[in-house]
N, C-alpha and C. Protein backbone atom coordinates (compact mmCIF):
# COMPACT_ATOMS: atom_id res chain seq x y z
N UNK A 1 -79.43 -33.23 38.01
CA UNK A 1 -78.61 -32.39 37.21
C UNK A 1 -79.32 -32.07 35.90
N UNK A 2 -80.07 -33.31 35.42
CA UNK A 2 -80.57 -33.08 34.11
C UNK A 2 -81.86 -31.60 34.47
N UNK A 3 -82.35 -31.73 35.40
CA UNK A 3 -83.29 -30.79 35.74
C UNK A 3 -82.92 -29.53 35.70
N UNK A 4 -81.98 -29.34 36.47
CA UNK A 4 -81.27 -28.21 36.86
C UNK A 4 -80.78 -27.65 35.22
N UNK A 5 -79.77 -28.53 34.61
CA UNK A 5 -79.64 -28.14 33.07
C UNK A 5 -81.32 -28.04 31.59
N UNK A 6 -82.25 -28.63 31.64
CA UNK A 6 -83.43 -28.64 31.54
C UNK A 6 -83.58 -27.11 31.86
N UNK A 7 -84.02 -26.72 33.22
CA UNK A 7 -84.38 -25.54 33.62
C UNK A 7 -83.47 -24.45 33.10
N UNK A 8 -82.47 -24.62 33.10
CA UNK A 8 -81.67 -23.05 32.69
C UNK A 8 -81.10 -23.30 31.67
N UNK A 9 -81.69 -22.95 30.25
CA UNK A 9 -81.16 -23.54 28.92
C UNK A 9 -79.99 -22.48 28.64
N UNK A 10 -80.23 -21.24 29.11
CA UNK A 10 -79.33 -19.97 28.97
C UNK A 10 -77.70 -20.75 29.85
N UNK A 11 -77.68 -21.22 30.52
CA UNK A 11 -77.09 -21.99 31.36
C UNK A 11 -75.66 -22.86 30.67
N UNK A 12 -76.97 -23.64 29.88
CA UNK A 12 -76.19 -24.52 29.00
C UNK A 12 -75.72 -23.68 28.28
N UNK A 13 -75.81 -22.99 27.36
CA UNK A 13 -75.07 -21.68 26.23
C UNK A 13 -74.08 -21.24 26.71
N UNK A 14 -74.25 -20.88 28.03
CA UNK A 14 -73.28 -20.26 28.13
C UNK A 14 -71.61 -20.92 28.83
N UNK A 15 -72.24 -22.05 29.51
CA UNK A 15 -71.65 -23.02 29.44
C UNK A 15 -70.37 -23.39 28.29
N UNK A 16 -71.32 -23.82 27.37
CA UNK A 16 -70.96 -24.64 26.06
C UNK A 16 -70.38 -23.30 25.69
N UNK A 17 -70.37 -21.81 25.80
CA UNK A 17 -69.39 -20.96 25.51
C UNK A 17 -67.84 -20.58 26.40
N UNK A 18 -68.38 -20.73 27.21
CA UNK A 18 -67.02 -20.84 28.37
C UNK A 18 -66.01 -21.96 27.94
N UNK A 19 -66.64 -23.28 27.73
CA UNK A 19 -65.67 -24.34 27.38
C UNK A 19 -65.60 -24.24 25.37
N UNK A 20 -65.98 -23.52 25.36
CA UNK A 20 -65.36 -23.02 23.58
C UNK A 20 -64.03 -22.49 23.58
N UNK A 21 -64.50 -21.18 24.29
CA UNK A 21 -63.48 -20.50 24.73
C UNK A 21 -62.42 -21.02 25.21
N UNK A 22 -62.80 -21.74 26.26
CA UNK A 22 -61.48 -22.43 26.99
C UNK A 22 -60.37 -22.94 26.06
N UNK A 23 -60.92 -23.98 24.93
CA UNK A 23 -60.50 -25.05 23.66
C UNK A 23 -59.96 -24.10 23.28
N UNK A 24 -60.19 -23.04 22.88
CA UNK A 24 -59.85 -22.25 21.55
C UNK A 24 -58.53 -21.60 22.28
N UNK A 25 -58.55 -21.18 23.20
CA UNK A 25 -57.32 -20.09 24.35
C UNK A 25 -56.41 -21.51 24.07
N UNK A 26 -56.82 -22.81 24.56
CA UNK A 26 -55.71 -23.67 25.02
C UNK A 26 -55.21 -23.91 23.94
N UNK A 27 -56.11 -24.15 22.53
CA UNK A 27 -55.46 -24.55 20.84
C UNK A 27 -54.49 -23.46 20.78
N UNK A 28 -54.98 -22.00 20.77
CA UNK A 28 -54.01 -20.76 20.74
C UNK A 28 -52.65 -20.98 21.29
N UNK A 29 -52.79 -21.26 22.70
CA UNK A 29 -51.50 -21.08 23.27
C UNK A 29 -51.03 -22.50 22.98
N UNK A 30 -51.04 -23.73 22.14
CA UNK A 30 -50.46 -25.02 21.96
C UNK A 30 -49.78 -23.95 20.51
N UNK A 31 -50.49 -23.52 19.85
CA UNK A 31 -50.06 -23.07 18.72
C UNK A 31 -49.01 -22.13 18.59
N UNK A 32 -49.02 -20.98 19.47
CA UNK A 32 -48.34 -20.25 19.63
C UNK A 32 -46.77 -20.95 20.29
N UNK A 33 -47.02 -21.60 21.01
CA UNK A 33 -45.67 -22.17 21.67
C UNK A 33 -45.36 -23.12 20.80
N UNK A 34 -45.73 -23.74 20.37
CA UNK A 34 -45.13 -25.10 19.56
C UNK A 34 -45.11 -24.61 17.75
N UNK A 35 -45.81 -24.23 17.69
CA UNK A 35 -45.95 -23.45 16.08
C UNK A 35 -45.39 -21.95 15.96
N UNK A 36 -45.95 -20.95 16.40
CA UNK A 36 -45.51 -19.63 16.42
C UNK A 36 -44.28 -18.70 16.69
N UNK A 37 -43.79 -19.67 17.74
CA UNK A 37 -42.89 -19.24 18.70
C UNK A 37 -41.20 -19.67 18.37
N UNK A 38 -41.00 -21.00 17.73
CA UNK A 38 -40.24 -20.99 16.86
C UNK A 38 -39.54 -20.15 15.47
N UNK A 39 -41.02 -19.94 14.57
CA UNK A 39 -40.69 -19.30 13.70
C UNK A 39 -40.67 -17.67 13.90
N UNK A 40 -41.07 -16.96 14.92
CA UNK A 40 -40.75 -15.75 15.80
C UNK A 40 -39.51 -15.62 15.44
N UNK A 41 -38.62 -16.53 16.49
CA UNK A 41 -37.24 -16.75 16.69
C UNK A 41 -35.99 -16.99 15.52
N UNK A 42 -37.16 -18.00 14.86
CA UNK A 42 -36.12 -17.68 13.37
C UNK A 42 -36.73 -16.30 12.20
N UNK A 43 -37.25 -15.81 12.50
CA UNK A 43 -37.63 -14.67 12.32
C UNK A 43 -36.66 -13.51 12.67
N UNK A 44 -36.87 -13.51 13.93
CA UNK A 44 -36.00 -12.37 14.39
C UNK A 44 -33.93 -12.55 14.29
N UNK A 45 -33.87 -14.24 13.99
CA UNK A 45 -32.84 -14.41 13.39
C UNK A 45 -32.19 -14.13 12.26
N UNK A 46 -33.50 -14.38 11.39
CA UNK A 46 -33.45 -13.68 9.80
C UNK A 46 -33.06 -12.26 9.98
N UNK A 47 -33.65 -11.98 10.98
CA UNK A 47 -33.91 -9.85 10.68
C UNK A 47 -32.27 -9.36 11.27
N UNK A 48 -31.45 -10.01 11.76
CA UNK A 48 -30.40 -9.57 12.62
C UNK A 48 -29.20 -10.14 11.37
N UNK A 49 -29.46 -11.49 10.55
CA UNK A 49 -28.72 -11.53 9.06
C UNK A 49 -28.96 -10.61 7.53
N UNK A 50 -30.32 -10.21 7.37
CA UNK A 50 -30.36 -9.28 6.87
C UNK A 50 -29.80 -7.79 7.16
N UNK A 51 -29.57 -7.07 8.44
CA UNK A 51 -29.21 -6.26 8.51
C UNK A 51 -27.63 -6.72 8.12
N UNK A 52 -26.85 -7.81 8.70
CA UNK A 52 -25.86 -8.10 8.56
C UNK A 52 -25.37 -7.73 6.94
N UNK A 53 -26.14 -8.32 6.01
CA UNK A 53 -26.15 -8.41 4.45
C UNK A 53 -26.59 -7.21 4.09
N UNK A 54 -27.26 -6.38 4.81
CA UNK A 54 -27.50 -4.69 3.83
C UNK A 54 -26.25 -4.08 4.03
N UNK A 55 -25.47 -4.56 5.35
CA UNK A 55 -24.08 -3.36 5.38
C UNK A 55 -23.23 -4.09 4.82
N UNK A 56 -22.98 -5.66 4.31
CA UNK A 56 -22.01 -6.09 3.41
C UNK A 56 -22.50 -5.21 2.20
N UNK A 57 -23.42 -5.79 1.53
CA UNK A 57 -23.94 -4.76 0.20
C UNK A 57 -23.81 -3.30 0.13
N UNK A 58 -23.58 -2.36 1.54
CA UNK A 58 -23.27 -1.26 1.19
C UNK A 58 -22.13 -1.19 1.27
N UNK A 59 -20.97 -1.85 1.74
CA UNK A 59 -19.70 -1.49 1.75
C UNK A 59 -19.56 -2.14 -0.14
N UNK A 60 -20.08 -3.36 -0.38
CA UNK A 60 -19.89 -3.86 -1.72
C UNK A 60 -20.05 -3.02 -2.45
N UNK A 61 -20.83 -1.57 -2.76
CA UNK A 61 -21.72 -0.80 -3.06
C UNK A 61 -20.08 0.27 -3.02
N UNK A 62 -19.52 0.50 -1.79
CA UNK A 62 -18.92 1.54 -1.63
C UNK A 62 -17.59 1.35 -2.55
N UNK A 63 -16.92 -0.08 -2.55
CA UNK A 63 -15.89 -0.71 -3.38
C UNK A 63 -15.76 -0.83 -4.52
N UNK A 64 -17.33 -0.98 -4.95
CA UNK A 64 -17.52 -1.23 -6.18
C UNK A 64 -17.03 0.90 -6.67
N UNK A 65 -17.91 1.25 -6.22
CA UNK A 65 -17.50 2.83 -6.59
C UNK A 65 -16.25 2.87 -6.55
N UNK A 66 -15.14 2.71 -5.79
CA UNK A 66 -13.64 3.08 -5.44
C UNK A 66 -12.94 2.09 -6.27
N UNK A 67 -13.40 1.23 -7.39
CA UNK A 67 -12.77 0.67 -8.24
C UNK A 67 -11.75 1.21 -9.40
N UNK A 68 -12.29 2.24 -9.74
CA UNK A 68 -11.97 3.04 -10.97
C UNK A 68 -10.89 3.99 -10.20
N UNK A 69 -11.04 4.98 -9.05
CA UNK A 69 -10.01 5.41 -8.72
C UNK A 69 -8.99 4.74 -8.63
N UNK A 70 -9.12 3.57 -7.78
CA UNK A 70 -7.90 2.63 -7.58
C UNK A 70 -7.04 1.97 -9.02
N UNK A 71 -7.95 1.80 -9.85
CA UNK A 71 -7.26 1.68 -11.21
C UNK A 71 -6.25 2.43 -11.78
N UNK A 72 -6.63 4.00 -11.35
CA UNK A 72 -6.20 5.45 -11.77
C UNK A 72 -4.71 5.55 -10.90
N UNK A 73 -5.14 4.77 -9.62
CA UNK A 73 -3.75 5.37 -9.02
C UNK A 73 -3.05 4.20 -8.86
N UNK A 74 -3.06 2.81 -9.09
CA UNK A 74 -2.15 1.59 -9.74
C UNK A 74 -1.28 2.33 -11.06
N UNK A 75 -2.19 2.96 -11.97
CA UNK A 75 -1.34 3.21 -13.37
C UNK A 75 -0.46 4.48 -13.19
N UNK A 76 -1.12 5.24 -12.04
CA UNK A 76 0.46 6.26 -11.84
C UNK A 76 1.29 5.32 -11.18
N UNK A 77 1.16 4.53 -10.33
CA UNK A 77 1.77 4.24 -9.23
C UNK A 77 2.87 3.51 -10.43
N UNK A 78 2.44 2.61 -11.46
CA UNK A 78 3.31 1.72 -12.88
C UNK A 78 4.25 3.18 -13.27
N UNK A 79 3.73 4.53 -13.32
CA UNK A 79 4.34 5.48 -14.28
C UNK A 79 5.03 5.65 -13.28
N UNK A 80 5.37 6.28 -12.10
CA UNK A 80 6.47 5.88 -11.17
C UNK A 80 7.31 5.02 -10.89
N UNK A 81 7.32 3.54 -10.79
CA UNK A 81 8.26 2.30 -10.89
C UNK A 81 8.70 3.03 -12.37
N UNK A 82 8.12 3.14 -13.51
CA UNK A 82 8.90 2.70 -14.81
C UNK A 82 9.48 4.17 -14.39
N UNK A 83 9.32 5.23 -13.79
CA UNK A 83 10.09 6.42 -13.90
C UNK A 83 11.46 6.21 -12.89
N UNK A 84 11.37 5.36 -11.64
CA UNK A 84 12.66 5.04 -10.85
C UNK A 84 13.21 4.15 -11.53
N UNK A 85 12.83 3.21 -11.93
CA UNK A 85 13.51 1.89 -12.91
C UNK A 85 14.42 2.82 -14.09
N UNK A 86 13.87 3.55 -14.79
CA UNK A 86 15.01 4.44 -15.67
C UNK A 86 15.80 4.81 -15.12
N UNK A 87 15.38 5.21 -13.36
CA UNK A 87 17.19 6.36 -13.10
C UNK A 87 17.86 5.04 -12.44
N UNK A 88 17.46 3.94 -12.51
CA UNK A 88 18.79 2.60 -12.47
C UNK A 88 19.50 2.56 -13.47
N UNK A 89 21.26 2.43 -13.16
CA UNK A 89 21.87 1.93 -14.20
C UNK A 89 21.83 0.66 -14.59
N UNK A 90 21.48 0.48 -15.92
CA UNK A 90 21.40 -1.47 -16.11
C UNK A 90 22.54 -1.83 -15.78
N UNK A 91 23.76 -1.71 -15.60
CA UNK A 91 24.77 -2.24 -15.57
C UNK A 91 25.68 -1.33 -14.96
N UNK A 92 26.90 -2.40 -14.54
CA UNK A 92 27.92 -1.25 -13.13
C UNK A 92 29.33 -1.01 -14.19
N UNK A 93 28.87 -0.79 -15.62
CA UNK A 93 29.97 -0.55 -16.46
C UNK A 93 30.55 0.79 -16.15
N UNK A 94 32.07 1.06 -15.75
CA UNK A 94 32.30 1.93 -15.40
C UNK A 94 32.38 3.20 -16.34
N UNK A 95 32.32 2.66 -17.82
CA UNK A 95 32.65 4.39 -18.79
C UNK A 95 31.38 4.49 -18.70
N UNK A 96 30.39 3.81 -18.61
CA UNK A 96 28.72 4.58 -18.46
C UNK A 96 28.54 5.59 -16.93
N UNK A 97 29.27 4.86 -15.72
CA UNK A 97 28.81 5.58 -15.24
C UNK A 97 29.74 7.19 -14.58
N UNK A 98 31.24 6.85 -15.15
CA UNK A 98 32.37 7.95 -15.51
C UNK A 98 31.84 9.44 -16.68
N UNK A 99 31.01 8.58 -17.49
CA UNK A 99 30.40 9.62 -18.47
C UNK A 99 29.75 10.57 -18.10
N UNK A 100 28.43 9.64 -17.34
CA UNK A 100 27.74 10.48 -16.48
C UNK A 100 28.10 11.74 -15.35
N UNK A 101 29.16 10.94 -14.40
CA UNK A 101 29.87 12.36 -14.10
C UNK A 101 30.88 13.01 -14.77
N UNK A 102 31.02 13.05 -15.48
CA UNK A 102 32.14 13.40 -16.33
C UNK A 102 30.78 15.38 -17.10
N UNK A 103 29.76 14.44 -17.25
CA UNK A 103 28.50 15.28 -17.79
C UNK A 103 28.09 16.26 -16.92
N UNK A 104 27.70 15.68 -15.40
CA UNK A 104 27.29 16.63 -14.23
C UNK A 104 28.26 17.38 -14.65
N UNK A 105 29.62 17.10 -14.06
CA UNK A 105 30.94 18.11 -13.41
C UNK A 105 30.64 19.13 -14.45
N UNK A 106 31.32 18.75 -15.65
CA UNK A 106 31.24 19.88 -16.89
C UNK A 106 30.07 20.85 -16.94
N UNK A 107 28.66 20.62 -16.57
CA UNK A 107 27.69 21.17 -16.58
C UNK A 107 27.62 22.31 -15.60
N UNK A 108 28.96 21.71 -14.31
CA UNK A 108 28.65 22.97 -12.98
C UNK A 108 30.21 23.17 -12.79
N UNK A 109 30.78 22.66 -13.80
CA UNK A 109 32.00 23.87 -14.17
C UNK A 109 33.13 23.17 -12.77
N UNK A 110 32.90 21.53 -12.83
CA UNK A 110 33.82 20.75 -11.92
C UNK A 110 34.59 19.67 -12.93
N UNK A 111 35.96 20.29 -12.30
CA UNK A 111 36.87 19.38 -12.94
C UNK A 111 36.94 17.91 -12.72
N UNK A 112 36.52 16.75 -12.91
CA UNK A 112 37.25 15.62 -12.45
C UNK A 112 38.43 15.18 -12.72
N UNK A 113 38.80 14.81 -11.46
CA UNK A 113 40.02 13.88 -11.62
C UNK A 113 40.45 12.57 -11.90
N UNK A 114 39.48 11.64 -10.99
CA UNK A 114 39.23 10.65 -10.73
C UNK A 114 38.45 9.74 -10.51
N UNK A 115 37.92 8.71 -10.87
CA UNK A 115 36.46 7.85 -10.52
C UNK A 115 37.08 6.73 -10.15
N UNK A 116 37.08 6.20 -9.43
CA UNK A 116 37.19 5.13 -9.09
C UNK A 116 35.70 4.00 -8.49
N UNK A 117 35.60 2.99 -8.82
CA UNK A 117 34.71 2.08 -8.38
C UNK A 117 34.79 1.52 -7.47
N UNK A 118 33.77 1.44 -6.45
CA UNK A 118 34.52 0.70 -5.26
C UNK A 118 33.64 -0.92 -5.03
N UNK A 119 34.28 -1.84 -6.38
CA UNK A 119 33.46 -3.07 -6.00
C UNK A 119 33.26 -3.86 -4.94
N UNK A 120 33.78 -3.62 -3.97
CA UNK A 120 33.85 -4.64 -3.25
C UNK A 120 32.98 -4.72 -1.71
N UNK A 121 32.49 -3.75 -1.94
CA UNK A 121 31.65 -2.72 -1.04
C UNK A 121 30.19 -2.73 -1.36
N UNK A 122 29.72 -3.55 -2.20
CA UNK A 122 27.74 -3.16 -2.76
C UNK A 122 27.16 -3.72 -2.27
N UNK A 123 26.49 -3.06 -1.79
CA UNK A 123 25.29 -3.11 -0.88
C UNK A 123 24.01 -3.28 -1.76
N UNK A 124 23.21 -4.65 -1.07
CA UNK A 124 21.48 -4.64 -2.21
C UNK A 124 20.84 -4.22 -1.38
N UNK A 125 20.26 -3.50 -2.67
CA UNK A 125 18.58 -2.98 -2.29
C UNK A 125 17.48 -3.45 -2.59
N UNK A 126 17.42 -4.48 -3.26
CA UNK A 126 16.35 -5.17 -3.32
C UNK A 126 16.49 -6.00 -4.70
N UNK A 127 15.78 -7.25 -4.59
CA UNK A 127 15.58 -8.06 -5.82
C UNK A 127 14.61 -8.61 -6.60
N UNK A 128 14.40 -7.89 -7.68
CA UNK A 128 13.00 -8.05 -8.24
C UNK A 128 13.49 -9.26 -9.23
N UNK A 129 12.30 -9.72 -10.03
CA UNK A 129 12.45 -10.82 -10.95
C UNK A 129 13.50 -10.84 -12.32
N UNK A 130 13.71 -9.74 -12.14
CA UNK A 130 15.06 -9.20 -13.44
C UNK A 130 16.50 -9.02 -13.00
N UNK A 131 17.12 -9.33 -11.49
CA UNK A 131 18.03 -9.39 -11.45
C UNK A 131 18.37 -8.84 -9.53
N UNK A 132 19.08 -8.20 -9.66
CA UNK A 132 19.55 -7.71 -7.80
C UNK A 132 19.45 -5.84 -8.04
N UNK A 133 19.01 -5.24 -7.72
CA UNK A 133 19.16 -3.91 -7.59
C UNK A 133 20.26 -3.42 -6.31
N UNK A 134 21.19 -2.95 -6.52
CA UNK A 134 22.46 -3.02 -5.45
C UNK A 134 22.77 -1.39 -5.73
N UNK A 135 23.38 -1.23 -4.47
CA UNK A 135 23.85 -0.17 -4.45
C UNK A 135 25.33 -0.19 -5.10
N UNK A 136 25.67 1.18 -5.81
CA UNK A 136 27.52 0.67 -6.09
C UNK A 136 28.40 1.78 -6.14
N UNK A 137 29.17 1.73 -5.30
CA UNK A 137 29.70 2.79 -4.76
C UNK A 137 30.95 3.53 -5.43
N UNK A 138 31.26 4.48 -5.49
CA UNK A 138 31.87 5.44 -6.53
C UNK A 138 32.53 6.25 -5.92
N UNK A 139 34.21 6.18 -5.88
CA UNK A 139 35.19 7.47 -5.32
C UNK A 139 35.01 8.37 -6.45
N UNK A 140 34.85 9.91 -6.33
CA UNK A 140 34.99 10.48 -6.93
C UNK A 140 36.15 11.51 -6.46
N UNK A 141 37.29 11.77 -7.01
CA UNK A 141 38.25 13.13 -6.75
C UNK A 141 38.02 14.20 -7.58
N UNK A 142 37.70 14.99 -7.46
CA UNK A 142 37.57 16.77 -8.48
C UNK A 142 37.86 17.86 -7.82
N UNK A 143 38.00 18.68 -8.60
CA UNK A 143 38.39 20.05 -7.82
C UNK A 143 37.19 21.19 -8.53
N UNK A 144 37.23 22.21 -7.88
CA UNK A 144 36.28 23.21 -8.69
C UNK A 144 35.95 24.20 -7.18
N UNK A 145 35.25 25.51 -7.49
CA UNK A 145 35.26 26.68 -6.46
C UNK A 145 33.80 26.04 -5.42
N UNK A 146 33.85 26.74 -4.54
CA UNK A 146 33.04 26.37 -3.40
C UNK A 146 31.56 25.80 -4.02
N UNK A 147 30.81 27.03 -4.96
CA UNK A 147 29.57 26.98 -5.39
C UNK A 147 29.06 26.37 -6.52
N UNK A 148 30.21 25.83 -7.25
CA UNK A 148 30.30 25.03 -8.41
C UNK A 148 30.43 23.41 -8.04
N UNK A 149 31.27 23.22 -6.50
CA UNK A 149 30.81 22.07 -5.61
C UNK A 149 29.45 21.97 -4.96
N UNK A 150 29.14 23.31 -4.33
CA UNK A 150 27.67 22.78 -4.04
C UNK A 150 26.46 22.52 -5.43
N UNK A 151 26.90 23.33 -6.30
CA UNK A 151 26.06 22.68 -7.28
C UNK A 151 25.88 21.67 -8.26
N UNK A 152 27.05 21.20 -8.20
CA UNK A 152 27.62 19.70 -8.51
C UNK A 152 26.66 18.47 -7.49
N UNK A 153 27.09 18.89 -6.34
CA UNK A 153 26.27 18.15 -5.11
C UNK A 153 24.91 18.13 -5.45
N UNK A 154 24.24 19.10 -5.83
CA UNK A 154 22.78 19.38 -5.89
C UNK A 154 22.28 18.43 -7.21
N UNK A 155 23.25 18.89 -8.28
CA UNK A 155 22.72 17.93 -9.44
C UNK A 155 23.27 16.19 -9.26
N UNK A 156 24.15 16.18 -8.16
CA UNK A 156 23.90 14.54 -8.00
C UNK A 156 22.91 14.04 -7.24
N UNK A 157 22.03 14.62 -6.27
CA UNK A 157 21.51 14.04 -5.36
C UNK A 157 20.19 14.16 -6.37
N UNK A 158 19.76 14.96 -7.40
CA UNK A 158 18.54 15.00 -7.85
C UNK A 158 18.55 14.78 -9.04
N UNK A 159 19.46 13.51 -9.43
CA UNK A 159 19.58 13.37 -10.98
C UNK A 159 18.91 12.80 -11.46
N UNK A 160 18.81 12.22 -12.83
CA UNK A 160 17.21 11.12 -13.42
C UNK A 160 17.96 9.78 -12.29
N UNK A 161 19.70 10.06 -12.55
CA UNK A 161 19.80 8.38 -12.03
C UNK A 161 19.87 8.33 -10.95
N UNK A 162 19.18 7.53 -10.28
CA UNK A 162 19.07 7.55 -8.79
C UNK A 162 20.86 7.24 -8.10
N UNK A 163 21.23 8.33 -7.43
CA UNK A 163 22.22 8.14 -6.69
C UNK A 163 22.14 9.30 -5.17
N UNK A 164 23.08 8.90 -4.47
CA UNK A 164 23.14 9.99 -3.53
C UNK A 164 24.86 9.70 -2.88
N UNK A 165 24.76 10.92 -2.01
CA UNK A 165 26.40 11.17 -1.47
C UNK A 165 26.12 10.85 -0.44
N UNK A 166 27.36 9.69 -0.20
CA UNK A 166 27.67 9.07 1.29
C UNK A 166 28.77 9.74 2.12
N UNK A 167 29.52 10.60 1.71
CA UNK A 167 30.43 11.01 2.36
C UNK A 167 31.05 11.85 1.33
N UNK A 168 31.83 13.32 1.63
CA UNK A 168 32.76 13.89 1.05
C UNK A 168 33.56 14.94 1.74
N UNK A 169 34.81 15.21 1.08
CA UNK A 169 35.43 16.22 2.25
C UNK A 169 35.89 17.01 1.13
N UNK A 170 36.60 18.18 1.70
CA UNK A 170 36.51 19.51 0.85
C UNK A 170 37.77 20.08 1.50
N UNK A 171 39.03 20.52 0.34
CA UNK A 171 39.94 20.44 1.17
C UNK A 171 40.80 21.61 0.14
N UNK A 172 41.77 22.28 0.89
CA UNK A 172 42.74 23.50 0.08
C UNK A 172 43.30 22.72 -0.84
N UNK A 173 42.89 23.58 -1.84
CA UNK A 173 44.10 23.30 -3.33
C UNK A 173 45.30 24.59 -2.95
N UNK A 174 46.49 23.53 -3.20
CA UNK A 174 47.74 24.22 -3.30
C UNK A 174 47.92 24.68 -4.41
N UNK A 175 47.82 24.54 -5.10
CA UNK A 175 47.74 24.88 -6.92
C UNK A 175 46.74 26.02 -7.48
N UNK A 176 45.97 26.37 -6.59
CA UNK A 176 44.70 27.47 -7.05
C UNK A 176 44.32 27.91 -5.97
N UNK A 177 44.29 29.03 -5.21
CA UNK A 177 42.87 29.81 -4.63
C UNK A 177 41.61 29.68 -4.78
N UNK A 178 41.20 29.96 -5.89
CA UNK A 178 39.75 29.55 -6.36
C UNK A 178 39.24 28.60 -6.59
N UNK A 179 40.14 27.23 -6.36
CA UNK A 179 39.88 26.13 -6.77
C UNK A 179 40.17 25.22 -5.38
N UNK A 180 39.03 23.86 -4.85
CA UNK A 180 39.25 23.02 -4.06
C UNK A 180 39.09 21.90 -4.57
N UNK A 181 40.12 21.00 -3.15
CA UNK A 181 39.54 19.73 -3.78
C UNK A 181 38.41 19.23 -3.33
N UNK A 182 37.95 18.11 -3.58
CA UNK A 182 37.17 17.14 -3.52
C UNK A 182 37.03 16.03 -3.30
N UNK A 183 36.71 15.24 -2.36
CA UNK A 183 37.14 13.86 -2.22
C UNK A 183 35.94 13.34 -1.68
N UNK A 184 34.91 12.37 -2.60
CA UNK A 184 33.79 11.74 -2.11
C UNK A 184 33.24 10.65 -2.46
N UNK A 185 32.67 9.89 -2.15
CA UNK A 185 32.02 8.69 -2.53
C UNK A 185 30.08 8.67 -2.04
N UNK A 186 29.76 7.99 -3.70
CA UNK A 186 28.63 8.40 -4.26
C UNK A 186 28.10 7.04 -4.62
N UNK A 187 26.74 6.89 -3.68
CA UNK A 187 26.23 5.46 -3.78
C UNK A 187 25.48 5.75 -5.41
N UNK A 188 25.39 4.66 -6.11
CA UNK A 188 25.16 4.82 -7.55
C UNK A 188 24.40 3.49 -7.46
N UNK A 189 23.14 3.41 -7.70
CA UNK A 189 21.99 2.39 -7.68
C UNK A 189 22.06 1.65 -9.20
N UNK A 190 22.54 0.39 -9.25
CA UNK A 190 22.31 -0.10 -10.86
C UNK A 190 21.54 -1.13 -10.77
N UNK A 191 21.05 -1.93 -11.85
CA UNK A 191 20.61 -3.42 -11.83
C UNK A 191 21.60 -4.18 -12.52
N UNK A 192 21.86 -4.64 -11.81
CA UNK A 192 22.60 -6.28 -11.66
C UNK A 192 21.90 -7.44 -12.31
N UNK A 193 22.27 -7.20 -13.66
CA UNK A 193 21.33 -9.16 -14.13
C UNK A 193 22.03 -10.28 -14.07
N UNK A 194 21.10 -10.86 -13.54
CA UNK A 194 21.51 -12.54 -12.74
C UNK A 194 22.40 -13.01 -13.89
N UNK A 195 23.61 -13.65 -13.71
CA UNK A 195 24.11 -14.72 -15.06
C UNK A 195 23.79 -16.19 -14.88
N UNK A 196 23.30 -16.35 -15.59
CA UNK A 196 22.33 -17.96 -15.68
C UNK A 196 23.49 -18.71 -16.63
């Protein structure tokens, strides 16, 4: 053998290059699988949480912009509550709320007759930290001509104070031609404060 290697020195070279090669392919692929091939994987793990985190940051991005509108329409949304909160009556005192129609009627040229309160009948609408917001219901009797009732009607249903008509009937006056009666009941929204 020594002869044979002796004689073909090109032999040996190339030899001793084949098994270089070999070492170096087999170090490669120890490296690649045991070293490389891991951090690949957490690699391509990273790249699938980063995309995750560029579309949190752009929606963060998009919120952050829609901050200031939303501010804008919280403080109407406050100028609305404080604008329904006014057409509540604080209280179910009846000459406050007799006055009040007493004010419509005269304004659309309707006589009243009668107010009556109907306590026993209120219905809540909700209860915020200042007391019970209830509905409270109101006979009203008047007389006055057809169009002076519908416009009576019109200025109750769209008044500052929040109320509306639950029922009314409309009926011959014996006493006038031009004049009917009236007979209705009118939910009237107040706040109710708690007595402690």
């Amino acid at each position: 053998m020594n002869k044979i290697l002796n004689s073909h020195p090109d032999l040996i070279k190339k030899f001793g290059y084949l098994i270089l090669g070999l070492v170096v392919f087999i170090i490669f692929l120890i490296d690649y699988f045991l070293l490389l091939w891991p951090q690949v994987k957490a690699l391509s793990s990273l790249g699938t949480k980063i995309s995750g985190f560029s579309k949190d940051i752009k929606e963060t991005r998009l919120n952050i912009g829609k901050i200031d509108s939303l501010k804008a329409e919280a403080v109407l949304l406050k100028e609305k509550l404080g604008k329904a909160e006014k057409g509540i009556l604080p209280t179910n005192d009846v000459a406050a709320i007799s006055d009040h129609f007493s004010k419509i009627a005269a304004q659309c040229g309707v006589q009243i007759n009668q107010i009556t309160p109907l306590q026993e009948s209120e219905a809540a609408a909700f209860k915020p930290d200042r007391g019970d917001y209830v509905g409270f219901p109101v006979s009203v009797e008047a007389e006055g001509g057809y169009h002076n009732i519908g416009v009576f009607f019109q200025k109750i249903e769209n008044n500052e104070i929040l109320m509306n008509i639950q029922n009314f009937q409309i009926s011959q006056n014996v006493r006038s031609l031009k004049k009917h009666l009236l007979k209705m009941v009118v939910m009237v929204f107040i706040l109710k404060k708690d007595q402690k």
